[in-house]
N, C-alpha and C. Protein backbone atom coordinates (compact mmCIF):
# COMPACT_ATOMS: atom_id res chain seq x y z
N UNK A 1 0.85 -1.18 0.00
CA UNK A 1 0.00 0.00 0.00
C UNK A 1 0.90 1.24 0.00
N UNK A 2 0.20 2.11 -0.97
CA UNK A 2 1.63 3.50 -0.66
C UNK A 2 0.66 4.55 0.49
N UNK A 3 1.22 5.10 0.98
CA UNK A 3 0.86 6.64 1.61
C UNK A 3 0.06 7.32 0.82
N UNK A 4 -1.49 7.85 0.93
CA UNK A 4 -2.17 8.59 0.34
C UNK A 4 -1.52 10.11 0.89
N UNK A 5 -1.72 11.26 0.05
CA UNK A 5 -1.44 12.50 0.29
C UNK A 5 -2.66 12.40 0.58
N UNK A 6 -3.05 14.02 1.35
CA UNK A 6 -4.19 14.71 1.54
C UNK A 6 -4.29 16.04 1.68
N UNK A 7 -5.22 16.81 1.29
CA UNK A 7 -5.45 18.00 0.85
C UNK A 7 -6.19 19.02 2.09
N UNK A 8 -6.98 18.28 2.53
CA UNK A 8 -7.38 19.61 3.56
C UNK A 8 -8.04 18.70 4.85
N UNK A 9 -8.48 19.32 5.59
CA UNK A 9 -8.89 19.00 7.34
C UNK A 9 -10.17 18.16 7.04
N UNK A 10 -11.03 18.86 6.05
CA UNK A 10 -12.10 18.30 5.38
C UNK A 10 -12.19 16.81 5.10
N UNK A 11 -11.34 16.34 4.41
CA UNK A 11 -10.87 15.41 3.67
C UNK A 11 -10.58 14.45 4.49
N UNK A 12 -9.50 14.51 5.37
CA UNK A 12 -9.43 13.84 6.77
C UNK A 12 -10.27 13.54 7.15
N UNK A 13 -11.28 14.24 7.73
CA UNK A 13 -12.59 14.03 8.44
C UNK A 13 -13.45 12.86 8.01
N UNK A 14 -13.41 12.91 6.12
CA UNK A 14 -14.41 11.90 5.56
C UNK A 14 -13.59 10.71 5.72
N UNK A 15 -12.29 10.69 5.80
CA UNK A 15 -11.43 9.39 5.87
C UNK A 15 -11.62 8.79 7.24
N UNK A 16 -11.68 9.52 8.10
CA UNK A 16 -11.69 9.01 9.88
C UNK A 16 -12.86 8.22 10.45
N UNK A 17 -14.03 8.83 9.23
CA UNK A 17 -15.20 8.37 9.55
C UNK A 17 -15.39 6.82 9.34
N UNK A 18 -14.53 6.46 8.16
CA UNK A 18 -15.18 5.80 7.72
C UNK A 18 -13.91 4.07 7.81
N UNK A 19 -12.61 4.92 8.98
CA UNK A 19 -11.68 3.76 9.69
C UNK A 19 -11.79 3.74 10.77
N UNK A 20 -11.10 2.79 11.46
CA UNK A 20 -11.17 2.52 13.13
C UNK A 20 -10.34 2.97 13.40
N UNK A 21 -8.89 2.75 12.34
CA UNK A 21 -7.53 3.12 12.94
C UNK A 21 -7.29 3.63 11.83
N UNK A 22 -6.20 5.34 11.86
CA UNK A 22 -5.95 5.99 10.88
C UNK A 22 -4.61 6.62 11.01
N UNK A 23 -3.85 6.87 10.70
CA UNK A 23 -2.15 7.07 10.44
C UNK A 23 -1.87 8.19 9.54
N UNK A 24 -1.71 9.54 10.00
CA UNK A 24 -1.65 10.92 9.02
C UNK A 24 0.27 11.26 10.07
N UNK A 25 1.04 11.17 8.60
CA UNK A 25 1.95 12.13 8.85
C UNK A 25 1.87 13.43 8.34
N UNK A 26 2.00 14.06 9.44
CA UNK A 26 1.84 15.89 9.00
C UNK A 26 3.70 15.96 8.98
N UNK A 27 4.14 16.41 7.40
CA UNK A 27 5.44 16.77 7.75
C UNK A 27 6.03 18.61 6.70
N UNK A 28 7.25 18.57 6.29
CA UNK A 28 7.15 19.72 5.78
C UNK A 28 7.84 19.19 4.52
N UNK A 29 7.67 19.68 3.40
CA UNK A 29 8.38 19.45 2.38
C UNK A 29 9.89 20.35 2.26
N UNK A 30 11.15 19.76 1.62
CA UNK A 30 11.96 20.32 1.84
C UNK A 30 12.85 19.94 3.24
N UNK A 31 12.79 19.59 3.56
CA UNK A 31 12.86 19.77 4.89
C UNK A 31 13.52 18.14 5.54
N UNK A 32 14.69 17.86 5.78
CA UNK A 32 15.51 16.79 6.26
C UNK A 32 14.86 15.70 7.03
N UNK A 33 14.26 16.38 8.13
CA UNK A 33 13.99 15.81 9.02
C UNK A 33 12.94 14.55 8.71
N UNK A 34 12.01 15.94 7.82
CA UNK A 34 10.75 15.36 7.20
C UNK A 34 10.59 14.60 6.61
N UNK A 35 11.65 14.23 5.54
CA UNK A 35 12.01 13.63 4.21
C UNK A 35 12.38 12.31 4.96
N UNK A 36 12.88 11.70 5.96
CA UNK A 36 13.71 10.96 7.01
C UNK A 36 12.22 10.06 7.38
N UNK A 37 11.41 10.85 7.91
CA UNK A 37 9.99 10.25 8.23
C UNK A 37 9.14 10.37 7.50
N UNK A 38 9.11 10.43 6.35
CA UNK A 38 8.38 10.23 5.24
C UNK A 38 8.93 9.22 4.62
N UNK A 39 10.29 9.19 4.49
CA UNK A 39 10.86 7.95 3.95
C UNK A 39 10.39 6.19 4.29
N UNK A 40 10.61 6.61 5.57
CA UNK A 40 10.51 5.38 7.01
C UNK A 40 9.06 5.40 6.60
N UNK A 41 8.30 5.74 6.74
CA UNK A 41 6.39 5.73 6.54
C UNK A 41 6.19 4.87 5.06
N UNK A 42 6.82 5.51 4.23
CA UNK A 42 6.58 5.04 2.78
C UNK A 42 7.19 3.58 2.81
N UNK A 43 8.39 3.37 3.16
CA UNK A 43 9.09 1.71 3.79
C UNK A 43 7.84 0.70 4.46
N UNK A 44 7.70 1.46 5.52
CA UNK A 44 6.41 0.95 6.33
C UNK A 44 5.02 0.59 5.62
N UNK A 45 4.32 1.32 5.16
CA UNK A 45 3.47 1.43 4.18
C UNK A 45 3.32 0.19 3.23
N UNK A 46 5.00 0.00 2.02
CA UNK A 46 4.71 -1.26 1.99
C UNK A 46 4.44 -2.42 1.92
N UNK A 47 4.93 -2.56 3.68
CA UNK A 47 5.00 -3.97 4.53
C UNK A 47 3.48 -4.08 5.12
N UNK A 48 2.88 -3.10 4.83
CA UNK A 48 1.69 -3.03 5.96
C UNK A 48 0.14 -2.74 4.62
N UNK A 49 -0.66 -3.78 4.03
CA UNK A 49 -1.63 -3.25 3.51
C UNK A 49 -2.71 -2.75 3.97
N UNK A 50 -3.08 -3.23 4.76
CA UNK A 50 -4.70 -2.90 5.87
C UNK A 50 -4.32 -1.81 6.63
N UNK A 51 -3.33 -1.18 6.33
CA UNK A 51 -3.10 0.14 7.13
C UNK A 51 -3.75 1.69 6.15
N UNK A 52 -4.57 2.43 6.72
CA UNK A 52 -5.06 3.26 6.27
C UNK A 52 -3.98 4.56 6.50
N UNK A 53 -2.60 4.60 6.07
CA UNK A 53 -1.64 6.05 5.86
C UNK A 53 -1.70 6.89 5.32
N UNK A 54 -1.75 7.89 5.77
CA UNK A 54 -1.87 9.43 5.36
C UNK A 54 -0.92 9.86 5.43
N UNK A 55 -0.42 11.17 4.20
CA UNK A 55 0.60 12.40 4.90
C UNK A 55 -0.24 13.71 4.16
N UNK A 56 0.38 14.77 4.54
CA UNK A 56 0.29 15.94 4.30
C UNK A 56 1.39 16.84 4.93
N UNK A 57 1.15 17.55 3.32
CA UNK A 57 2.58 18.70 3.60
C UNK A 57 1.88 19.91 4.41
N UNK A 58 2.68 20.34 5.69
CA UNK A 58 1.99 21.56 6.45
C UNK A 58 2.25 22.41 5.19
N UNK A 59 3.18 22.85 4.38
CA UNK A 59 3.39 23.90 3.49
C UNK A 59 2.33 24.29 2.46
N UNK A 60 1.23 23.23 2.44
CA UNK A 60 -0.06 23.46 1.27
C UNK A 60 -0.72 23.15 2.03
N UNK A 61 -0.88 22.26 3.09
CA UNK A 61 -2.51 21.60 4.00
C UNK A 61 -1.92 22.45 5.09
N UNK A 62 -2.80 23.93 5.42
CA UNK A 62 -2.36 24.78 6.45
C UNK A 62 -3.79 24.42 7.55
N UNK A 63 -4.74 23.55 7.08
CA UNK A 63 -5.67 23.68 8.24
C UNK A 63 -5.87 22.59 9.72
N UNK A 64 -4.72 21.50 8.81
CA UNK A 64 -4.83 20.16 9.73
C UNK A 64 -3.96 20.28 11.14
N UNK A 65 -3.21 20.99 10.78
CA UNK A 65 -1.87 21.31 12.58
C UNK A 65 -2.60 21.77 13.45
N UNK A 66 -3.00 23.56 13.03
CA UNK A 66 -3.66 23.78 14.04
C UNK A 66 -4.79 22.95 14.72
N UNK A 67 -5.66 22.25 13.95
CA UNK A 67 -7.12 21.96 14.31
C UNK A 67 -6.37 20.83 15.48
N UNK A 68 -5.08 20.11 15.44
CA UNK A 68 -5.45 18.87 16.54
C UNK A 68 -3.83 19.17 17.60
N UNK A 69 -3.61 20.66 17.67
CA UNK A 69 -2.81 21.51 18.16
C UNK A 69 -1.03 21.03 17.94
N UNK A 70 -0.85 20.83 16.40
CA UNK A 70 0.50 20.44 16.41
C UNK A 70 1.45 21.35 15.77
N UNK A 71 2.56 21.63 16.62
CA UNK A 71 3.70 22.75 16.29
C UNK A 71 4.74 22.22 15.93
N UNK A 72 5.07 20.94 15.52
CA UNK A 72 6.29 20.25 15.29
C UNK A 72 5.85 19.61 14.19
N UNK A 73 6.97 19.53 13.30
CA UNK A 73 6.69 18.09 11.89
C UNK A 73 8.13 17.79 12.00
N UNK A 74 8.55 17.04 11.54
CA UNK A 74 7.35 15.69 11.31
C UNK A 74 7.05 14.87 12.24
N UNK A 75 5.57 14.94 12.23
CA UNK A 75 4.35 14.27 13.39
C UNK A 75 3.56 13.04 12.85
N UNK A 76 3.35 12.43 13.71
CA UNK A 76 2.82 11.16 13.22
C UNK A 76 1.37 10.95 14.52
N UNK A 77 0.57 11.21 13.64
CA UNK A 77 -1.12 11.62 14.36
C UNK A 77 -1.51 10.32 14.18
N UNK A 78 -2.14 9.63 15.42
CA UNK A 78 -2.84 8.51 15.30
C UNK A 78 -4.36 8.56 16.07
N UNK A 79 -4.82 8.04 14.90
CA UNK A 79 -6.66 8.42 15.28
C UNK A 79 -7.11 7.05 15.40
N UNK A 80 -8.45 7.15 16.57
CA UNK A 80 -9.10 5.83 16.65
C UNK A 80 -10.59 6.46 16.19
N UNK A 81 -10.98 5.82 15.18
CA UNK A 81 -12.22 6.25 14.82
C UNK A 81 -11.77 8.21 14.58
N UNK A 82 -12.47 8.95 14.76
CA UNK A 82 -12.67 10.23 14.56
C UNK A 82 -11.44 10.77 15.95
N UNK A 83 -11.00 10.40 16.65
CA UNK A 83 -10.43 10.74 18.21
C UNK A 83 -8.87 11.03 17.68
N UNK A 84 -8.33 12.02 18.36
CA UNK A 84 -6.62 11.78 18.42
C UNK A 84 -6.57 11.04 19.40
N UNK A 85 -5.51 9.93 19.40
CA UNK A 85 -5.13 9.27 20.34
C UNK A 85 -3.75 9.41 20.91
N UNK A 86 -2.84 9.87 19.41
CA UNK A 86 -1.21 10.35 20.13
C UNK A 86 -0.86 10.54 18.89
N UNK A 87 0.33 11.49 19.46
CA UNK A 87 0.96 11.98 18.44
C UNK A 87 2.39 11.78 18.97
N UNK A 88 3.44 10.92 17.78
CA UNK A 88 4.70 10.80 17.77
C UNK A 88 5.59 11.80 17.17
N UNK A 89 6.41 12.36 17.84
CA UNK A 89 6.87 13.63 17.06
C UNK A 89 8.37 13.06 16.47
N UNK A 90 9.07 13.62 15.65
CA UNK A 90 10.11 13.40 15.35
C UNK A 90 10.13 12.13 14.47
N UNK A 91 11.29 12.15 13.46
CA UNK A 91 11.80 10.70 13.27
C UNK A 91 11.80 9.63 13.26
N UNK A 92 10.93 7.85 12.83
CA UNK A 92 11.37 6.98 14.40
C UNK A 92 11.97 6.23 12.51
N UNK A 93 12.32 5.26 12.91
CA UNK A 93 12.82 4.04 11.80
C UNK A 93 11.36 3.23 11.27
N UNK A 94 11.60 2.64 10.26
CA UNK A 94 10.83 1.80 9.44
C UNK A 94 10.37 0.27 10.42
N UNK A 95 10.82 0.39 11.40
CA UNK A 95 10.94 -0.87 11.91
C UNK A 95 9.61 -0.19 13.58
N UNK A 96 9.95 0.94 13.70
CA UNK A 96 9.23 1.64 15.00
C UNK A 96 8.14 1.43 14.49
N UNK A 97 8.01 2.19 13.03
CA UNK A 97 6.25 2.22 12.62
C UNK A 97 6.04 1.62 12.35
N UNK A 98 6.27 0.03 11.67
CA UNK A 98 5.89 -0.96 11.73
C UNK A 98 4.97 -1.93 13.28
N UNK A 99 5.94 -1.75 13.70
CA UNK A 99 5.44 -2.30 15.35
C UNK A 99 4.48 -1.36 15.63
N UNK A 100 4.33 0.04 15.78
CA UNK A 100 3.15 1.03 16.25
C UNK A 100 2.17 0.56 15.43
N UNK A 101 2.20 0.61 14.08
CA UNK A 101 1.01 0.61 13.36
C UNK A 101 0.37 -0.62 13.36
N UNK A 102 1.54 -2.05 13.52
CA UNK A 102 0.49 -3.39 13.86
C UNK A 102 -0.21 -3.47 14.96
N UNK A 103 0.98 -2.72 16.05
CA UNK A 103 -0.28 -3.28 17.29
C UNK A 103 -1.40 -1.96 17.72
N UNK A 104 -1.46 -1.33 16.83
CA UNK A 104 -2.86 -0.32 16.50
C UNK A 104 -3.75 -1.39 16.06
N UNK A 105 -3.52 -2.20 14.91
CA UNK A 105 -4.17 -2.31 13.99
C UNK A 105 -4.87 -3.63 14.76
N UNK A 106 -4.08 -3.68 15.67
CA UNK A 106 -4.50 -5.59 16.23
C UNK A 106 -5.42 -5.39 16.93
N UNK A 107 -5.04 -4.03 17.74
CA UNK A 107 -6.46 -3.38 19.72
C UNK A 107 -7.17 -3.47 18.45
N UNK A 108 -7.27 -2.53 17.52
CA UNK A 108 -8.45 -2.30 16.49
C UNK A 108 -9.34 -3.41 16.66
N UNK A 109 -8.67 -4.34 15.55
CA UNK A 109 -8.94 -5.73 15.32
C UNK A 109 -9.97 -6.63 16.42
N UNK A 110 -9.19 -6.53 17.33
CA UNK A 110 -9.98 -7.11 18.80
C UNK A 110 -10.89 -6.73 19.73
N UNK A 111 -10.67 -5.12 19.03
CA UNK A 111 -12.07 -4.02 20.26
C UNK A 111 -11.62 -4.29 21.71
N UNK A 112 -11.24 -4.85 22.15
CA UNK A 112 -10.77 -4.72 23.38
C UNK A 112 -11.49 -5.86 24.20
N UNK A 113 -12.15 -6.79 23.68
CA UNK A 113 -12.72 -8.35 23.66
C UNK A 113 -13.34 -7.65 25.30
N UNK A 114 -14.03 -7.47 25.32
CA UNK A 114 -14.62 -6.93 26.93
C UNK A 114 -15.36 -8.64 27.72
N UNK A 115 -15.21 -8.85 29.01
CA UNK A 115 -14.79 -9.61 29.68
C UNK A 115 -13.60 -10.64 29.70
N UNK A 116 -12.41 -10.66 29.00
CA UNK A 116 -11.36 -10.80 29.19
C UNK A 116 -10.63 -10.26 30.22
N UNK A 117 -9.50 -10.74 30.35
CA UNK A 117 -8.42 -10.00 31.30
C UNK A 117 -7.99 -8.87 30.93
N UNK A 118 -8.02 -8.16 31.94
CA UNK A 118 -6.99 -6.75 31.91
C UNK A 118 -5.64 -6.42 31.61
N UNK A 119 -5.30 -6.17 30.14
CA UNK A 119 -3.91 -6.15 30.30
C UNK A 119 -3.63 -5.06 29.50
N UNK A 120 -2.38 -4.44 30.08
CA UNK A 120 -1.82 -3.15 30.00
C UNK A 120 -0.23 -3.74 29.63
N UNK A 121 0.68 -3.80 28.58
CA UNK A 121 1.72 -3.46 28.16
C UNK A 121 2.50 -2.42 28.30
N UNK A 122 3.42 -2.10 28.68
CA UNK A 122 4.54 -0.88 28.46
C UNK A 122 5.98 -1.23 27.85
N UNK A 123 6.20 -0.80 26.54
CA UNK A 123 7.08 -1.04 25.75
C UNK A 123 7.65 -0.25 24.91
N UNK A 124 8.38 0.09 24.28
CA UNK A 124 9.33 0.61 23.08
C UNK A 124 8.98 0.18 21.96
N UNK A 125 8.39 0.46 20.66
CA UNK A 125 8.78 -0.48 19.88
C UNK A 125 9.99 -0.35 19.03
N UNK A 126 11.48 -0.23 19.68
CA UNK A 126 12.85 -0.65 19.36
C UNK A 126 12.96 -2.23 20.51
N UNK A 127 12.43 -2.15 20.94
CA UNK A 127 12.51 -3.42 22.00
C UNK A 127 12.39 -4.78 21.57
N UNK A 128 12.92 -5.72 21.16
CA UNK A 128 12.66 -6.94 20.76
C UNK A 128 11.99 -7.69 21.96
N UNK A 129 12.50 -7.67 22.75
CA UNK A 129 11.65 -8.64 24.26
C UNK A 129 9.88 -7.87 24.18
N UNK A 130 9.67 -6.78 24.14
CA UNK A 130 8.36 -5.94 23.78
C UNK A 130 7.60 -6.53 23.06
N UNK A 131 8.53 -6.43 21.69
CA UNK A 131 7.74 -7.07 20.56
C UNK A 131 7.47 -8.99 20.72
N UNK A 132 8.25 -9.73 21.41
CA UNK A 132 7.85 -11.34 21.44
C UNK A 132 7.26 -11.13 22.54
N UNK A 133 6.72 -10.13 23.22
CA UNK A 133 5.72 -10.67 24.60
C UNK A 133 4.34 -9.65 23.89
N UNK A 134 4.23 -8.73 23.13
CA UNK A 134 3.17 -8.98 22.69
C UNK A 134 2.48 -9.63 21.35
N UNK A 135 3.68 -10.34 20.23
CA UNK A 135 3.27 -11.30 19.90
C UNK A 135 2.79 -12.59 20.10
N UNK A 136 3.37 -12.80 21.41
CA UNK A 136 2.97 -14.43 22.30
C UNK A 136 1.57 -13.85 23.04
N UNK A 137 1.57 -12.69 23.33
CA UNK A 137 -0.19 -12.00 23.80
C UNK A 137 -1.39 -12.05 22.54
N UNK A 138 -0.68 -11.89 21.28
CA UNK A 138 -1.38 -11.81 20.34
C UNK A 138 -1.79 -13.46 19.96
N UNK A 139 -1.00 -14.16 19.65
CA UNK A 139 -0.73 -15.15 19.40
C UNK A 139 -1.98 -16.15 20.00
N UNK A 140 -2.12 -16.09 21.91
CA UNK A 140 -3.02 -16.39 22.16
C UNK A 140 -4.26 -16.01 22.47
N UNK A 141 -4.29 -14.78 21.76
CA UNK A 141 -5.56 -14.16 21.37
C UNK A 141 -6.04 -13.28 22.49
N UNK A 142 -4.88 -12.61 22.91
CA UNK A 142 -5.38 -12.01 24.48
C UNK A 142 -5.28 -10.08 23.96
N UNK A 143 -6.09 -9.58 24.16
CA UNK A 143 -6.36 -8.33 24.01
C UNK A 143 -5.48 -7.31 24.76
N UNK A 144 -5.18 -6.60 24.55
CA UNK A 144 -3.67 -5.81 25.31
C UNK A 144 -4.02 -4.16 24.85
N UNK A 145 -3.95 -3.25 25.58
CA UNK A 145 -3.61 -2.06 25.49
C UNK A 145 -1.95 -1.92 25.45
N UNK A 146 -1.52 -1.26 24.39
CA UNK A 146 0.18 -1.12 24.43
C UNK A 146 0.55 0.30 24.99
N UNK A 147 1.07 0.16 25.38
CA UNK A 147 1.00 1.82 25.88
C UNK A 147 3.19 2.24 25.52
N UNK A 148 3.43 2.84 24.59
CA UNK A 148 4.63 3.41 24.12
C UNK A 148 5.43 4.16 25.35
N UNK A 149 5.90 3.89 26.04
CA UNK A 149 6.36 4.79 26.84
C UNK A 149 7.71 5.83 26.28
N UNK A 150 8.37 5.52 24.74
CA UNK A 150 9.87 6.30 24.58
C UNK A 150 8.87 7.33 24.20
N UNK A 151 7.29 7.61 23.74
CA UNK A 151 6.27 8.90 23.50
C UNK A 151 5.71 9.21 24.39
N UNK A 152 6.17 8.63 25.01
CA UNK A 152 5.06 9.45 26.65
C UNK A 152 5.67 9.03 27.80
N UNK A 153 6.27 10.10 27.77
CA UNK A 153 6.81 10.27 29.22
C UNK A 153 6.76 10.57 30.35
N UNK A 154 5.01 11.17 30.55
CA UNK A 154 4.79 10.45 32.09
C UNK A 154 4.26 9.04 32.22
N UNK A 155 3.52 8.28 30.71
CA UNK A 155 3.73 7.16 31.41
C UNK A 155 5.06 6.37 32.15
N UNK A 156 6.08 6.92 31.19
CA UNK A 156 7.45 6.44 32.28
C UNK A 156 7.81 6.81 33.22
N UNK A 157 7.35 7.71 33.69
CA UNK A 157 7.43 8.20 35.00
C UNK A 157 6.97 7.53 36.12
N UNK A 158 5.32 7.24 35.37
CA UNK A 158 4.49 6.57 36.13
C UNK A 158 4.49 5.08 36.52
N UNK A 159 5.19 4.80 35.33
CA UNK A 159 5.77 3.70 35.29
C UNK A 159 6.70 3.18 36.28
N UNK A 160 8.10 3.91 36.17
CA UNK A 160 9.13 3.93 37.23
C UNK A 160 8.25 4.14 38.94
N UNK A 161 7.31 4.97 38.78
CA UNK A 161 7.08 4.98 40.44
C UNK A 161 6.10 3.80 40.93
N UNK A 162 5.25 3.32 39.74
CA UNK A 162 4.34 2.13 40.42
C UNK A 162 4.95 0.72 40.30
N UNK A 163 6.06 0.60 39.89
CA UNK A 163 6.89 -0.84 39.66
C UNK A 163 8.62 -0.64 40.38
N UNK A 164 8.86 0.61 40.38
CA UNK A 164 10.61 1.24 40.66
C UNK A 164 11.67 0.30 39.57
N UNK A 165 10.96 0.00 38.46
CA UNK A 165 11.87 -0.34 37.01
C UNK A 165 12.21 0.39 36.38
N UNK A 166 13.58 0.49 35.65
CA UNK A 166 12.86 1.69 34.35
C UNK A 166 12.93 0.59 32.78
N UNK A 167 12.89 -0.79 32.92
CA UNK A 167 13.19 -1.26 31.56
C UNK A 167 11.51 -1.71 30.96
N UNK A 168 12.11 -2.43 30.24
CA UNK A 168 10.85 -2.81 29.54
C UNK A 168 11.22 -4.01 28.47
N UNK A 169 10.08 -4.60 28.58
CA UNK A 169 8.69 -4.92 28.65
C UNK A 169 8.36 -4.97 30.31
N UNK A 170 7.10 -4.41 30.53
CA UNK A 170 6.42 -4.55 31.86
C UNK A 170 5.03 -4.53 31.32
N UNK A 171 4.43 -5.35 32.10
CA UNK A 171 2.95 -5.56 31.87
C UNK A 171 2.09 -5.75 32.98
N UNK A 172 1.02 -5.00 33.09
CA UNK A 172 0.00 -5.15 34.08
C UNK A 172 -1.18 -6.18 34.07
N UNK A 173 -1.49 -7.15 34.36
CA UNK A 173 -2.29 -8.46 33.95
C UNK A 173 -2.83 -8.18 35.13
N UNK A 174 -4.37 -8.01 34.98
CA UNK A 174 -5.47 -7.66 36.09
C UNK A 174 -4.97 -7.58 37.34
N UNK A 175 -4.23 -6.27 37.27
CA UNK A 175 -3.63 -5.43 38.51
C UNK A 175 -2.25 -6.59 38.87
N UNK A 176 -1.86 -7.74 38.46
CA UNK A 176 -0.51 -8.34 38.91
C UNK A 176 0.50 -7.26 37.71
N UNK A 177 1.58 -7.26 38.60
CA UNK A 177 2.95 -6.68 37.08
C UNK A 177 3.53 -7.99 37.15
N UNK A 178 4.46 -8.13 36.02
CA UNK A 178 5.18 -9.06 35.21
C UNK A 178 6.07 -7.85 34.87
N UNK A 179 7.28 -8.33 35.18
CA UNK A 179 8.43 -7.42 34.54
C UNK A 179 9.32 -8.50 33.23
N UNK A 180 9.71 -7.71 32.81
CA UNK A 180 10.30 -8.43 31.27
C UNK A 180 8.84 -9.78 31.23
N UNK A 181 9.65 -10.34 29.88
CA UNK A 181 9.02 -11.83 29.65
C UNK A 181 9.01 -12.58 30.11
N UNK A 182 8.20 -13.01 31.02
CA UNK A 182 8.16 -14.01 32.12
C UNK A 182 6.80 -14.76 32.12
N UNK A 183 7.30 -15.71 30.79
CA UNK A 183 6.45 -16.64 30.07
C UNK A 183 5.59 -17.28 31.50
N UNK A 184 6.52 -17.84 32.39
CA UNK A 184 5.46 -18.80 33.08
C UNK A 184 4.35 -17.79 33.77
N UNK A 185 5.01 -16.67 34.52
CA UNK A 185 3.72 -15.97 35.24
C UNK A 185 2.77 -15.44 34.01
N UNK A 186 3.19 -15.29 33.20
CA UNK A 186 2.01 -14.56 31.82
C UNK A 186 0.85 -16.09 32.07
N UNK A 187 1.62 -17.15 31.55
CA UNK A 187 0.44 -18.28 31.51
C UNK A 187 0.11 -18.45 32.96
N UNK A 188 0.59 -18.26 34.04
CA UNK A 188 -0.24 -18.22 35.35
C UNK A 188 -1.68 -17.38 35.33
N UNK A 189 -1.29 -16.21 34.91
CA UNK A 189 -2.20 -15.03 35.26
C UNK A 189 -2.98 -14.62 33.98
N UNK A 190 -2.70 -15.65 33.06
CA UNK A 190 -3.73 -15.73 31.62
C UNK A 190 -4.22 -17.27 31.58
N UNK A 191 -3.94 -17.90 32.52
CA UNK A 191 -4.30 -19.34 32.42
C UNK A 191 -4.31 -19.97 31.13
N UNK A 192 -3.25 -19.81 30.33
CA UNK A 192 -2.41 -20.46 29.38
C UNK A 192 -1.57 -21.66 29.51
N UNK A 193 -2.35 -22.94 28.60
CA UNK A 193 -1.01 -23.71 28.70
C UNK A 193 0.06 -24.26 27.77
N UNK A 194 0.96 -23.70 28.18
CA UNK A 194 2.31 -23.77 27.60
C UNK A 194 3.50 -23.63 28.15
């Protein structure tokens, strides 16, 4: 799938409506940084077909920054349904947005399977241990909120003060933590056998 351009705030709007999960890089043309994460997106893109990617140049689409308050490009806006959900600023590699955009695409996928277990992820996606503990989550079909902590940094904060870790993978499984991959307590506290 390549990266659709897009033209105005408008336009967006009819696209958001009508995905669960949506992927707009706002970046600048000209511009190093931009060209770097546009590159990496278009790589990503693709490896990834069921991904609905967007970009737009702030230099001709002047209405989309302000409307979801962004002062930095190149930004990487991620929408659930019509909602911002986060915005990645800067740079990341072909391999970051890959991992962000699958395990978007997977919560999507799963809705969040309501009466299941509670589980909360905190990971990198540069992290390989991250990525095989929520593929072995995926794998057995267990629903996961991922939560990025190298983009949000009070979850690491918050992180560090409710566990006193600072690495990762850490995962919250109906209020137990699991630090790194620690296959047997995961199948304890998911009643998995393997």
């Amino acid at each position: 799938m390549k990266v659709k351009s897009i033209n105005s705030l408008q336009e967006l709007r009819s696209i958001l409506t009508a995905r669960k999960r949506t992927f707009l890089l706002l970046y600048k043309s000209n511009s190093a940084t931009s060209g770097c994460a546009e590159s990496y997106l278009e790589e990503t893109a693709a490896r990834l077909s069921e991904a609905a990617i967007l970009k737009a140049d702030v230099v001709n689409v002047r209405d989309i920054h302000p409307a979801f308050g962004v002062d930095t490009v190149p930004s990487l806006l991620v929408f659930e349904n019509d909602s911002l959900k986060n915005i990645i600023k800067g740079c990341q590699t072909a391999e970051y947005y890959k991992n962000l955009i699958e395990n978007q695409l997977y919560q999507a996928a799963t809705g969040g399977e309501s009466g299941g277990p509670s589980v909360t992820v905190y990971s990198t996606p540069s992290c390989p241990w991250c990525t095989t503990l929520k593929n072995y989550l995926k794998q057995h079909r267990v629903a996961f909120t991922d939560i990025d902590v190298s983009a949000d940094p009070m979850a690491a904060r918050e992180l560090v003060n409710r566990t006193g870790q600072t690495g990762v993978p850490q995962a919250q499984i109906n209020g137990d933590w699991v630090i790194g991959f620690d296959k047997s307590k995961i199948n304890r506290l998911l009643n998995i056998n393997g």
